[in-house]
PDB file of N, CA and C in Angstrom:
ATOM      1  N   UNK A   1     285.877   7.378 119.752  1.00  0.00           N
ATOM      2  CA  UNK A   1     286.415   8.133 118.636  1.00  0.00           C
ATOM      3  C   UNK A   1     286.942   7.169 117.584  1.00  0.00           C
ATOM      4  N   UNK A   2     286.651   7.054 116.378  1.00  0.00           N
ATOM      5  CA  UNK A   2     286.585   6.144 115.016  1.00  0.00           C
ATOM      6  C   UNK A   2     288.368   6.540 114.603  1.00  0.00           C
ATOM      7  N   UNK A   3     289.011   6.213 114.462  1.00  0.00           N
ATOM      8  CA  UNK A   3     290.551   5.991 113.542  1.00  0.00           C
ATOM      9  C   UNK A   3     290.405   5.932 111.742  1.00  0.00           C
ATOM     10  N   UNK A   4     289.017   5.733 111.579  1.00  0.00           N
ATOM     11  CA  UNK A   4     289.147   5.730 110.105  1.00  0.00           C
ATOM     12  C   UNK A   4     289.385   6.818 109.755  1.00  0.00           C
ATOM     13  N   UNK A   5     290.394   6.759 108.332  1.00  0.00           N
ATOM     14  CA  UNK A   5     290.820   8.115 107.821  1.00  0.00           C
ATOM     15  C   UNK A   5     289.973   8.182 106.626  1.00  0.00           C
ATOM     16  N   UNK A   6     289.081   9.877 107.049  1.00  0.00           N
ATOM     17  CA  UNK A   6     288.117  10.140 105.983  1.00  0.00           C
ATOM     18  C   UNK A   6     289.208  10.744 104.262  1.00  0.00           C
ATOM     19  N   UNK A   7     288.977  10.189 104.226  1.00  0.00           N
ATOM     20  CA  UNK A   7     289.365  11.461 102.469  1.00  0.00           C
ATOM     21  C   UNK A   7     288.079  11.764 101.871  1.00  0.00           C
ATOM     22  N   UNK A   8     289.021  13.419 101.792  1.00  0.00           N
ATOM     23  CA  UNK A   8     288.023  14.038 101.307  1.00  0.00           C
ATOM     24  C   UNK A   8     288.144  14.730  99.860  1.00  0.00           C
ATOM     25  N   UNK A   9     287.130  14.868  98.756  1.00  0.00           N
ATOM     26  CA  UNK A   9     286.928  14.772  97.684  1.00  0.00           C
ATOM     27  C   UNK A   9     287.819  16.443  97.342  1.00  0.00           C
ATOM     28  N   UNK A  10     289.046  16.387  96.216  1.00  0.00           N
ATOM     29  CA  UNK A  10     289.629  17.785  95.924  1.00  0.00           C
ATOM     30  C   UNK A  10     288.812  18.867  95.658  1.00  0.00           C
ATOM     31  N   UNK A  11     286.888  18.468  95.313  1.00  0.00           N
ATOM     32  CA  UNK A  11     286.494  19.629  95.536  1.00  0.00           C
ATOM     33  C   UNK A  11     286.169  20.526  96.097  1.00  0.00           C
ATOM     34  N   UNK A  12     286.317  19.874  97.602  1.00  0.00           N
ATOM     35  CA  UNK A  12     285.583  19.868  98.707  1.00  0.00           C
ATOM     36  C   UNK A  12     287.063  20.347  99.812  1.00  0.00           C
ATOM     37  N   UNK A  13     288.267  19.950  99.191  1.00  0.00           N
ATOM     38  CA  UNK A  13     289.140  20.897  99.913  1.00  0.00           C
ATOM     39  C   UNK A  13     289.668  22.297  99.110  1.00  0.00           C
ATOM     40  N   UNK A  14     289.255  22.031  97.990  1.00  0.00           N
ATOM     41  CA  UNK A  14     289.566  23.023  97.034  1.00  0.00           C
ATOM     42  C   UNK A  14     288.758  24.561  97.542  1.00  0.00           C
ATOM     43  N   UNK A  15     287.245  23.971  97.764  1.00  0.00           N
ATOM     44  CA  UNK A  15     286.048  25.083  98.310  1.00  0.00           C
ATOM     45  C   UNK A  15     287.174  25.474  99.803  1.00  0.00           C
ATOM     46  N   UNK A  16     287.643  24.480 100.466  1.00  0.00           N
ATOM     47  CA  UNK A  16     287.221  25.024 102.304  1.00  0.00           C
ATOM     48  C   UNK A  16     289.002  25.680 102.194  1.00  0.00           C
ATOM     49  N   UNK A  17     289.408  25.619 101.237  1.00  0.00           N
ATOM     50  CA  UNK A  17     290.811  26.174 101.498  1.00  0.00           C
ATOM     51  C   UNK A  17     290.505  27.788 100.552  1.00  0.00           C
ATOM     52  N   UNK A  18     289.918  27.837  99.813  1.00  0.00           N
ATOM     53  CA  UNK A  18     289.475  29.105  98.942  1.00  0.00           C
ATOM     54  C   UNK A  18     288.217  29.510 100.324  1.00  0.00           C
ATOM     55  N   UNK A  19     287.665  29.256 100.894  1.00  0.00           N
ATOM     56  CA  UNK A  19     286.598  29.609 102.376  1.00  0.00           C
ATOM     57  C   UNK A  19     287.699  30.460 103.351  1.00  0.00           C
ATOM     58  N   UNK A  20     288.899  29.656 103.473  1.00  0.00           N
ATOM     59  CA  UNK A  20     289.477  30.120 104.196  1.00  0.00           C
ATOM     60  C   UNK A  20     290.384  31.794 104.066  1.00  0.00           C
ATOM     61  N   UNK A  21     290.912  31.078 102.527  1.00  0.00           N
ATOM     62  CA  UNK A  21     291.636  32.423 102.439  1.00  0.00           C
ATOM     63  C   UNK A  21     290.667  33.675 101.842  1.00  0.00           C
ATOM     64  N   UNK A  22     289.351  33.497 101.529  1.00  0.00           N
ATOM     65  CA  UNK A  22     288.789  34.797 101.462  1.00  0.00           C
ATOM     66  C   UNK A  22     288.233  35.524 102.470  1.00  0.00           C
ATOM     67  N   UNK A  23     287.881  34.604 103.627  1.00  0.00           N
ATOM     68  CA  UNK A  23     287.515  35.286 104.867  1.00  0.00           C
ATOM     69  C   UNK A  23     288.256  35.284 106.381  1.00  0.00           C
ATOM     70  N   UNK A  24     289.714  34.916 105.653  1.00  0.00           N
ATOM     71  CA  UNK A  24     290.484  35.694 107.209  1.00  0.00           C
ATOM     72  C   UNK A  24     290.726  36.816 107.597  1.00  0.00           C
ATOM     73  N   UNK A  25     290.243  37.399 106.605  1.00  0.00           N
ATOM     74  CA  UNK A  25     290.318  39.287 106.958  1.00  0.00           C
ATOM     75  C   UNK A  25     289.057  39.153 107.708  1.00  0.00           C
ATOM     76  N   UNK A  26     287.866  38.689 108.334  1.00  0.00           N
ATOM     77  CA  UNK A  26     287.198  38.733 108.916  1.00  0.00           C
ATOM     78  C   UNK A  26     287.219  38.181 110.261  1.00  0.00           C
ATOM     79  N   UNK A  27     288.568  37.376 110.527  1.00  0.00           N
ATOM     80  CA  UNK A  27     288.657  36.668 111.911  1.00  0.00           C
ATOM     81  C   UNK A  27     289.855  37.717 112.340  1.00  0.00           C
ATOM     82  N   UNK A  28     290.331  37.067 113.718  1.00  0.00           N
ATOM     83  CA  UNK A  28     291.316  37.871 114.125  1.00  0.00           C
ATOM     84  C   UNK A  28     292.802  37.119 113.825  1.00  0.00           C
ATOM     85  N   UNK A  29     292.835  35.930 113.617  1.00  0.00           N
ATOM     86  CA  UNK A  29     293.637  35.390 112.785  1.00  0.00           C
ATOM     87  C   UNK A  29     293.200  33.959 111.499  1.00  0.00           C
ATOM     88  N   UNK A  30     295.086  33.642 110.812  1.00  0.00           N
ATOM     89  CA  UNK A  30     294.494  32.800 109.912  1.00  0.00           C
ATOM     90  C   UNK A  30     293.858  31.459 110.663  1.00  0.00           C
ATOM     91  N   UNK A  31     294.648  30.982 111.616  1.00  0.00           N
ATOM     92  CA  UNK A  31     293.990  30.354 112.385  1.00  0.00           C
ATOM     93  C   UNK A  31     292.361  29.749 113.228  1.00  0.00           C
ATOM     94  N   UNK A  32     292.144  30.885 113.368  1.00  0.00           N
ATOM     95  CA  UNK A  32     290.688  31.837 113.505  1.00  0.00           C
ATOM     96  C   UNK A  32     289.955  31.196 112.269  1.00  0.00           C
ATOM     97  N   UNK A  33     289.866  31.904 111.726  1.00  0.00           N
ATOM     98  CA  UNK A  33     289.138  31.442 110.134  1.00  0.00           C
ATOM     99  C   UNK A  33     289.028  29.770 109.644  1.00  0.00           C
ATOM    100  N   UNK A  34     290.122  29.214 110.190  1.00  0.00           N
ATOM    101  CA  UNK A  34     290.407  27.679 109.838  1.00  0.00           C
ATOM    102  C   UNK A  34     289.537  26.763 110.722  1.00  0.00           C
ATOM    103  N   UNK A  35     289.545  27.321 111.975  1.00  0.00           N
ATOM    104  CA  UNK A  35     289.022  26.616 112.768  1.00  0.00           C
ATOM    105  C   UNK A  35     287.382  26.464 112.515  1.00  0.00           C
ATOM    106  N   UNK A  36     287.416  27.791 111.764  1.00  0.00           N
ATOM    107  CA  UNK A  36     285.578  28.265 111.666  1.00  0.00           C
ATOM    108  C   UNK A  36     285.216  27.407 110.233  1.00  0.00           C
ATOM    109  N   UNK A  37     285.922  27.561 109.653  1.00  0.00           N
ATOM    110  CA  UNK A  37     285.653  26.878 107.792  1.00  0.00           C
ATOM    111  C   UNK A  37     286.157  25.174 108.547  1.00  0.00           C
ATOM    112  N   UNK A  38     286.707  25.066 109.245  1.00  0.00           N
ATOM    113  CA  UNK A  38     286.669  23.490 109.505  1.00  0.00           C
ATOM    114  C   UNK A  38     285.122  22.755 110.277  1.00  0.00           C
ATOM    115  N   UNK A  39     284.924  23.914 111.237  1.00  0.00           N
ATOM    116  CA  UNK A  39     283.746  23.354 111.925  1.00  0.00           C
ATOM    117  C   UNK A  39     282.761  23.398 110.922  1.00  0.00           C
ATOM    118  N   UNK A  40     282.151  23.811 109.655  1.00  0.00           N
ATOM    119  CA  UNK A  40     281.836  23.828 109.350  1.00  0.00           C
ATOM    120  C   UNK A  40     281.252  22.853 107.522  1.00  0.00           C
ATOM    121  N   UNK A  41     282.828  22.543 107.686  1.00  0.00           N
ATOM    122  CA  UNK A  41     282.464  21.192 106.858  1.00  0.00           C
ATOM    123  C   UNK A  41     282.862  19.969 107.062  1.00  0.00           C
ATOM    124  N   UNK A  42     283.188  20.058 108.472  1.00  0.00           N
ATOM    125  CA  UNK A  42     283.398  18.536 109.346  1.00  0.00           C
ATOM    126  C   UNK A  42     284.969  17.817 108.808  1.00  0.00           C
ATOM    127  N   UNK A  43     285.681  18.720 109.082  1.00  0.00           N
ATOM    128  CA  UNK A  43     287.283  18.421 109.295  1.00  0.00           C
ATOM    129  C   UNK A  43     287.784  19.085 110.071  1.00  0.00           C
ATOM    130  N   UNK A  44     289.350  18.430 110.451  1.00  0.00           N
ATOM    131  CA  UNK A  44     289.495  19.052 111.692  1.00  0.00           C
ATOM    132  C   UNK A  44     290.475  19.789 111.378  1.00  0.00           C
ATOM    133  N   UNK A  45     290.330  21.228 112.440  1.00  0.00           N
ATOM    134  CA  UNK A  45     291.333  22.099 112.312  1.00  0.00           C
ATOM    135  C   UNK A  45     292.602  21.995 111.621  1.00  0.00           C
ATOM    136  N   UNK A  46     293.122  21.117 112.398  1.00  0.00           N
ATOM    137  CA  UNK A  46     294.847  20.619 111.604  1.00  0.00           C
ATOM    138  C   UNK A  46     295.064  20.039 110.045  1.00  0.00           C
ATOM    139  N   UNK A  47     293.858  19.215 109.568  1.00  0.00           N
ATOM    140  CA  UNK A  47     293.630  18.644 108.005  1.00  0.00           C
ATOM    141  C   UNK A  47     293.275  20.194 107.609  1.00  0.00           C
ATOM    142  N   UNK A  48     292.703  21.171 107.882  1.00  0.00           N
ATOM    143  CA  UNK A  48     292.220  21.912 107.013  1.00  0.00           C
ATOM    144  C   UNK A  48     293.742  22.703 106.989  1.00  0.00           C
ATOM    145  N   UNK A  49     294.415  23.054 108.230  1.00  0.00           N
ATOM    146  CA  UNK A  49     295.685  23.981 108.216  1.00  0.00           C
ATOM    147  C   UNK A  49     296.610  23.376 107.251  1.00  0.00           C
ATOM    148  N   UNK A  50     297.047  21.860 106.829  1.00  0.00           N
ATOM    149  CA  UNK A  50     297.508  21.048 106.210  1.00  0.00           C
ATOM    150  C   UNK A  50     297.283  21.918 104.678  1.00  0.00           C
ATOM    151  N   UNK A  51     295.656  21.353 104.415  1.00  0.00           N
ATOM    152  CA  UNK A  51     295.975  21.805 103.452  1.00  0.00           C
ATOM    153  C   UNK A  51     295.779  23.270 102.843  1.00  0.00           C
ATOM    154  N   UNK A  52     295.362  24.655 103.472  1.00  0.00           N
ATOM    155  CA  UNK A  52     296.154  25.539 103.486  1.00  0.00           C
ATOM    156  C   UNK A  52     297.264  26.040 103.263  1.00  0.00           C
ATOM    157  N   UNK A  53     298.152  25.519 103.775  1.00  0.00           N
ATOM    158  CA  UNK A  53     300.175  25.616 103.763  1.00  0.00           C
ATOM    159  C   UNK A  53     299.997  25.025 102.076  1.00  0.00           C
ATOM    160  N   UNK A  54     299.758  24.153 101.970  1.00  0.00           N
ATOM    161  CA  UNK A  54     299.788  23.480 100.462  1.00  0.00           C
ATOM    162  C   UNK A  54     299.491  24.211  99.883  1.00  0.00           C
ATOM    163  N   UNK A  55     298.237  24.870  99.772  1.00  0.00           N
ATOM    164  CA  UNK A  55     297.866  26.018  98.423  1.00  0.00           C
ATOM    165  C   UNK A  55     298.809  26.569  98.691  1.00  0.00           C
ATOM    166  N   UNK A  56     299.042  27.521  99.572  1.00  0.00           N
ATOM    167  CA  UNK A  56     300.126  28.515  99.748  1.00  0.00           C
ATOM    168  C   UNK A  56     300.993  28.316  98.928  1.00  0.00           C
ATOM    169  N   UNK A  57     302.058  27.433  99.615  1.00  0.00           N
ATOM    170  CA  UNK A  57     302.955  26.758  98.496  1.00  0.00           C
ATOM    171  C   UNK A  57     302.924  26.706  97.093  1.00  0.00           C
ATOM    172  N   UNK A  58     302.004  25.928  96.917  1.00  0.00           N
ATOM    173  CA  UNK A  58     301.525  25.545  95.188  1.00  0.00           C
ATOM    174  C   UNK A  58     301.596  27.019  94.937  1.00  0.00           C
ATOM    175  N   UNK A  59     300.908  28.049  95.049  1.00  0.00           N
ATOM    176  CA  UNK A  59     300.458  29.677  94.869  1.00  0.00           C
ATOM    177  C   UNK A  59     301.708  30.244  94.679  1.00  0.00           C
ATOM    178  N   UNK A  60     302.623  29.857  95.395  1.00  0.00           N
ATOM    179  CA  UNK A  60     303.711  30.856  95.892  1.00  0.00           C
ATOM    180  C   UNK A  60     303.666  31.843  96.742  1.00  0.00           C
ATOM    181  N   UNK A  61     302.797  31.532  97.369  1.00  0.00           N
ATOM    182  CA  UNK A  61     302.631  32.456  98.579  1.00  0.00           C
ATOM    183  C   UNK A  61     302.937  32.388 100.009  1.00  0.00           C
ATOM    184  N   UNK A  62     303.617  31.134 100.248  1.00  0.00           N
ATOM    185  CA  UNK A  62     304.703  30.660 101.144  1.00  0.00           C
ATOM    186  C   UNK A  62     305.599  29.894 100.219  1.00  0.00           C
ATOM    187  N   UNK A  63     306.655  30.113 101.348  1.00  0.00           N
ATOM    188  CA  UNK A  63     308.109  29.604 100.731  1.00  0.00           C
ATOM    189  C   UNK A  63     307.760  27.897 100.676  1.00  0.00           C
ATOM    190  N   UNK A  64     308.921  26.980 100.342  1.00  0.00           N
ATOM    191  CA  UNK A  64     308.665  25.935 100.514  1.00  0.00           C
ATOM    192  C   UNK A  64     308.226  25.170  98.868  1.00  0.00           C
ATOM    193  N   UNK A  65     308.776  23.607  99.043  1.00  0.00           N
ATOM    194  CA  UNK A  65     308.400  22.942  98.077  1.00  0.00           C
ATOM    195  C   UNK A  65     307.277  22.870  97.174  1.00  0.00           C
ATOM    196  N   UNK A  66     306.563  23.072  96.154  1.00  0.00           N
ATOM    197  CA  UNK A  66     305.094  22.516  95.933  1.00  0.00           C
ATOM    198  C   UNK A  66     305.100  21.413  95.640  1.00  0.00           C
ATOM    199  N   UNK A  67     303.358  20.887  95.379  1.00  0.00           N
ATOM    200  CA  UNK A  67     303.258  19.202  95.313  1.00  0.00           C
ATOM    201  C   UNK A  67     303.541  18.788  94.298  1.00  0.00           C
ATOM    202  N   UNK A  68     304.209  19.636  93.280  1.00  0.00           N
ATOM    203  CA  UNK A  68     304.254  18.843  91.836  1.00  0.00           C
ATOM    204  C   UNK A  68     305.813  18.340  92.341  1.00  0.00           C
ATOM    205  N   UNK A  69     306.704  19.838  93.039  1.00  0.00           N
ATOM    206  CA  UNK A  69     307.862  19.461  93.142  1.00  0.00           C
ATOM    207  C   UNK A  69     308.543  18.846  94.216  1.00  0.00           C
ATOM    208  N   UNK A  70     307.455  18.155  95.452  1.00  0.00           N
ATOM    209  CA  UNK A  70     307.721  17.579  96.291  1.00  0.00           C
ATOM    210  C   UNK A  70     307.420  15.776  95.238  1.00  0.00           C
ATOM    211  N   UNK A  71     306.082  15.593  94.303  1.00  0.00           N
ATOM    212  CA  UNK A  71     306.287  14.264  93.707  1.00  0.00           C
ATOM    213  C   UNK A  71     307.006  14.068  92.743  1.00  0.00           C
ATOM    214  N   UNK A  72     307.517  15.243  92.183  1.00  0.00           N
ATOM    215  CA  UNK A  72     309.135  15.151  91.452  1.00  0.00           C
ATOM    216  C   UNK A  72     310.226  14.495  92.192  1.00  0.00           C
ATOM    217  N   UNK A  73     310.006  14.760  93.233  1.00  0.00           N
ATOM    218  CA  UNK A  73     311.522  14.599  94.038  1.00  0.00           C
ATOM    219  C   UNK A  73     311.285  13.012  94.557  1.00  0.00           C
ATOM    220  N   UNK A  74     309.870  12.520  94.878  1.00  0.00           N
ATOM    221  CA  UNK A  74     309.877  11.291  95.345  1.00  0.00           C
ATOM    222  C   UNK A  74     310.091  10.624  94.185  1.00  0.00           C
ATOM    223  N   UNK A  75     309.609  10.635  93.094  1.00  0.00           N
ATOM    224  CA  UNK A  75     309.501   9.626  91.718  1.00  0.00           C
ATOM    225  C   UNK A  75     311.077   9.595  91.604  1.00  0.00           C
ATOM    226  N   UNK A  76     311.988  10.934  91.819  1.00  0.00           N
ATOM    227  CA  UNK A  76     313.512  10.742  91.595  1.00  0.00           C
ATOM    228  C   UNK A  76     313.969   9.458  92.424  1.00  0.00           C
ATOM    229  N   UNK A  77     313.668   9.953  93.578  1.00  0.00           N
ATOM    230  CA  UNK A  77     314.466   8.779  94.562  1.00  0.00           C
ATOM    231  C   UNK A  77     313.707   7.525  94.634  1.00  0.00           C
ATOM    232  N   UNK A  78     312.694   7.695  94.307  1.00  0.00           N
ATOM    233  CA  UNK A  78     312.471   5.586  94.083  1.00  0.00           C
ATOM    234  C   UNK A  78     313.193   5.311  92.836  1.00  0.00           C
ATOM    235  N   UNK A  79     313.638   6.002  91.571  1.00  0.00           N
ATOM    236  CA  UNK A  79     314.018   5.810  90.486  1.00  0.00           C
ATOM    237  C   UNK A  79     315.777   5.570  91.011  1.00  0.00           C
ATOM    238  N   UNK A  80     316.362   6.324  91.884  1.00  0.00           N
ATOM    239  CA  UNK A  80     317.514   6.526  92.305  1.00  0.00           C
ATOM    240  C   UNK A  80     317.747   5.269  92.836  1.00  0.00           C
ATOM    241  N   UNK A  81     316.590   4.466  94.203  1.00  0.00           N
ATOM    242  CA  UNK A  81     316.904   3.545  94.722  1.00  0.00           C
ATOM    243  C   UNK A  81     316.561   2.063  93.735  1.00  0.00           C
ATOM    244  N   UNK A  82     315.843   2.189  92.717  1.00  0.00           N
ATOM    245  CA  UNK A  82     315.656   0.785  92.003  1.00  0.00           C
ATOM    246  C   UNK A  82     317.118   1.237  91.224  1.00  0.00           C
ATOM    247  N   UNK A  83     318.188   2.503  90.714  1.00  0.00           N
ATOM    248  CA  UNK A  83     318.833   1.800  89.847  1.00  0.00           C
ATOM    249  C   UNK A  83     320.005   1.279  90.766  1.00  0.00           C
ATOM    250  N   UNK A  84     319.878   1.636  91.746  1.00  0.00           N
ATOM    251  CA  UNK A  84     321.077   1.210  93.249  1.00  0.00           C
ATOM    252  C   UNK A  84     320.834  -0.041  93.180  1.00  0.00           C
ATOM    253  N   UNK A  85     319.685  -0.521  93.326  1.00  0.00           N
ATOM    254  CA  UNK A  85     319.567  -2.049  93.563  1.00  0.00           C
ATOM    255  C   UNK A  85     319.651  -2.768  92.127  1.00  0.00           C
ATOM    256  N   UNK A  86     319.503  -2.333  91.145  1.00  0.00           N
ATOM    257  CA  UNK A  86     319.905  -2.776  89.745  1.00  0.00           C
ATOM    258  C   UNK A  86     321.249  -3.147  89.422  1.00  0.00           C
ATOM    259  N   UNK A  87     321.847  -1.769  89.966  1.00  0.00           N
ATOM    260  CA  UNK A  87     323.410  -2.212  89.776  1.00  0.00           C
ATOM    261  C   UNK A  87     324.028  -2.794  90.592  1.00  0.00           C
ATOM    262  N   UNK A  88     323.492  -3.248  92.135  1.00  0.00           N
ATOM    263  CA  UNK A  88     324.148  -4.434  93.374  1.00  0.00           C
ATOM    264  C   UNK A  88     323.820  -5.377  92.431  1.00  0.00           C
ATOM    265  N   UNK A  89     322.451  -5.680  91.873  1.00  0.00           N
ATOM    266  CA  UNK A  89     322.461  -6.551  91.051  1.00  0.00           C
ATOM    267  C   UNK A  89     323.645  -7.293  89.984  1.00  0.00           C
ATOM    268  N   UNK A  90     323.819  -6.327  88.731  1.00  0.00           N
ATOM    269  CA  UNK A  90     324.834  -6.527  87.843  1.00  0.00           C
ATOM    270  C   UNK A  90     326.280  -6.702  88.365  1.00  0.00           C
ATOM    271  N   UNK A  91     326.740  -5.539  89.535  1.00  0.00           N
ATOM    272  CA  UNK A  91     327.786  -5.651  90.220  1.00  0.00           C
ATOM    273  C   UNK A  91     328.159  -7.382  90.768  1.00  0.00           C
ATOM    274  N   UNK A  92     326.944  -7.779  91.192  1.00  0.00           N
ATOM    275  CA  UNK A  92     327.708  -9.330  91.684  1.00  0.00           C
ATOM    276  C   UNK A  92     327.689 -10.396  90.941  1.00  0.00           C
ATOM    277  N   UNK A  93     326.185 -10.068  89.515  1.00  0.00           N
ATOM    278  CA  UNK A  93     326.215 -11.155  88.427  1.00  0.00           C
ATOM    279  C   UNK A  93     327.677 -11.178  88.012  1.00  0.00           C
ATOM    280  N   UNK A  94     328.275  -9.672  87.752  1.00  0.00           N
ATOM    281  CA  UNK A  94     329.415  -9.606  87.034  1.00  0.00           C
ATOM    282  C   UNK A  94     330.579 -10.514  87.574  1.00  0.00           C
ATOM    283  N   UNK A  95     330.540 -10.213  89.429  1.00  0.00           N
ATOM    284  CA  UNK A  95     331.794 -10.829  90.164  1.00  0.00           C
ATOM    285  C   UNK A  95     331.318 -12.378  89.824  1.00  0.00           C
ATOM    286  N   UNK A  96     330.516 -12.662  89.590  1.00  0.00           N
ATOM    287  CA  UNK A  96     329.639 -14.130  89.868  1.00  0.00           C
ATOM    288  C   UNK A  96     330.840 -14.931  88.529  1.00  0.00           C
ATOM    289  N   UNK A  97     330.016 -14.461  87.658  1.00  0.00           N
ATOM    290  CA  UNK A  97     330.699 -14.787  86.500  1.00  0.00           C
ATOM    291  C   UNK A  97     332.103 -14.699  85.838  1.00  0.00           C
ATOM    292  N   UNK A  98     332.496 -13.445  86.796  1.00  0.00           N
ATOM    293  CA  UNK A  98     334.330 -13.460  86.399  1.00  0.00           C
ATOM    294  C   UNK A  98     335.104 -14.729  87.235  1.00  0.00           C
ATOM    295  N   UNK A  99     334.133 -15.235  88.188  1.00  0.00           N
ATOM    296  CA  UNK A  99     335.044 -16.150  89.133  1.00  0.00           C
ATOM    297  C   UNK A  99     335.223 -17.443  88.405  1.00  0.00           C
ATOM    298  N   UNK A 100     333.510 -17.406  87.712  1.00  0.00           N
ATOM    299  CA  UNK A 100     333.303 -18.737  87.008  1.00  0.00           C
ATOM    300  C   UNK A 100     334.029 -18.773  86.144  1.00  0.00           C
ATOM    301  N   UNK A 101     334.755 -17.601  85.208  1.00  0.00           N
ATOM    302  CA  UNK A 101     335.811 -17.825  84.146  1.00  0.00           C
ATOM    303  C   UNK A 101     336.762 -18.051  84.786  1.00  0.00           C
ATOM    304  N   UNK A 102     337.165 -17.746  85.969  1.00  0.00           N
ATOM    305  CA  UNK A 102     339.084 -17.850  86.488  1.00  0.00           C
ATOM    306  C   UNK A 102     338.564 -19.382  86.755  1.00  0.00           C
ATOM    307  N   UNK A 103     337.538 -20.360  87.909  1.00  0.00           N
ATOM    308  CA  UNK A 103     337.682 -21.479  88.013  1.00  0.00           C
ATOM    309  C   UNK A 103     337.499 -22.102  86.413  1.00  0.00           C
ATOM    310  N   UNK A 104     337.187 -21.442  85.782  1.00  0.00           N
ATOM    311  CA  UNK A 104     337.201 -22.825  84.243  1.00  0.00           C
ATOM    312  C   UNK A 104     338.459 -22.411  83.736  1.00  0.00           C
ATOM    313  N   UNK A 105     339.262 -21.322  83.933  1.00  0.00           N
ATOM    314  CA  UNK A 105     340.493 -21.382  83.135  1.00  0.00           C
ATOM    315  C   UNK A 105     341.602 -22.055  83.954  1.00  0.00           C
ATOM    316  N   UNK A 106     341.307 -22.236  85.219  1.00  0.00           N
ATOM    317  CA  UNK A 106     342.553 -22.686  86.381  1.00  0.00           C
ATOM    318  C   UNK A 106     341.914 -23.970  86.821  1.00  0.00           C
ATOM    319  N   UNK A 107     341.307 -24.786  86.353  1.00  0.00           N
ATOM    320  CA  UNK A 107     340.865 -25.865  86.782  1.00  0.00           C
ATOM    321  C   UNK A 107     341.604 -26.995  86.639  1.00  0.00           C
ATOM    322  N   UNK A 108     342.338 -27.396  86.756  1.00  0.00           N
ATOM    323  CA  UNK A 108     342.838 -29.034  86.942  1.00  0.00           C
ATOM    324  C   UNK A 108     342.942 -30.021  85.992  1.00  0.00           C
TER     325      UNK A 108
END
């Protein structure tokens, strides 16, 4: 069994996730249907359920974050953690340099 991770092209999950939700009224569950639209364009059950929940989401048709506002929230917190480390930065240039004024004003 191969470990390479296939990606697959947004049109091509775009089709098998619109496959899915028009013909689960024909299985006995959503599940059912996923498994069948997966065997069928060579992904596996769980990547296709993946991205399922996602449309949903995005749709509003389950609760839960969407992907615009789940990469809103990451772009926040890398932005959050570079200005954290910006200001440890300035915070110790600052101590750096106030010391260097007390040793040049108290120097000998």
């Amino acid at each position: 069994m191969s470990n390479k991770l296939t990606r697959y092209a947004p049109e091509v999950r775009e089709r098998a996730v619109r496959m899915v939700l028009d013909h689960q009224g024909e299985h006995s569950s959503q599940w059912a249907a996923i498994t069948s639209v997966a065997g069928k364009i060579g992904c596996k059950a769980e990547t296709l359920r993946t991205w399922v929940r996602r449309a949903e989401r995005d749709s509003g048709l389950r609760p839960g974050l969407t992907t615009d506002e789940q990469a809103r929230i990451k772009a926040l917190e890398r932005e959050n953690r570079e200005l954290r480390q910006a200001n440890e930065i300035l915070r110790k240039a600052s101590a750096y340099f106030a010391q260097a004024e007390l040793d040049r004003r108290f120097k000998p």
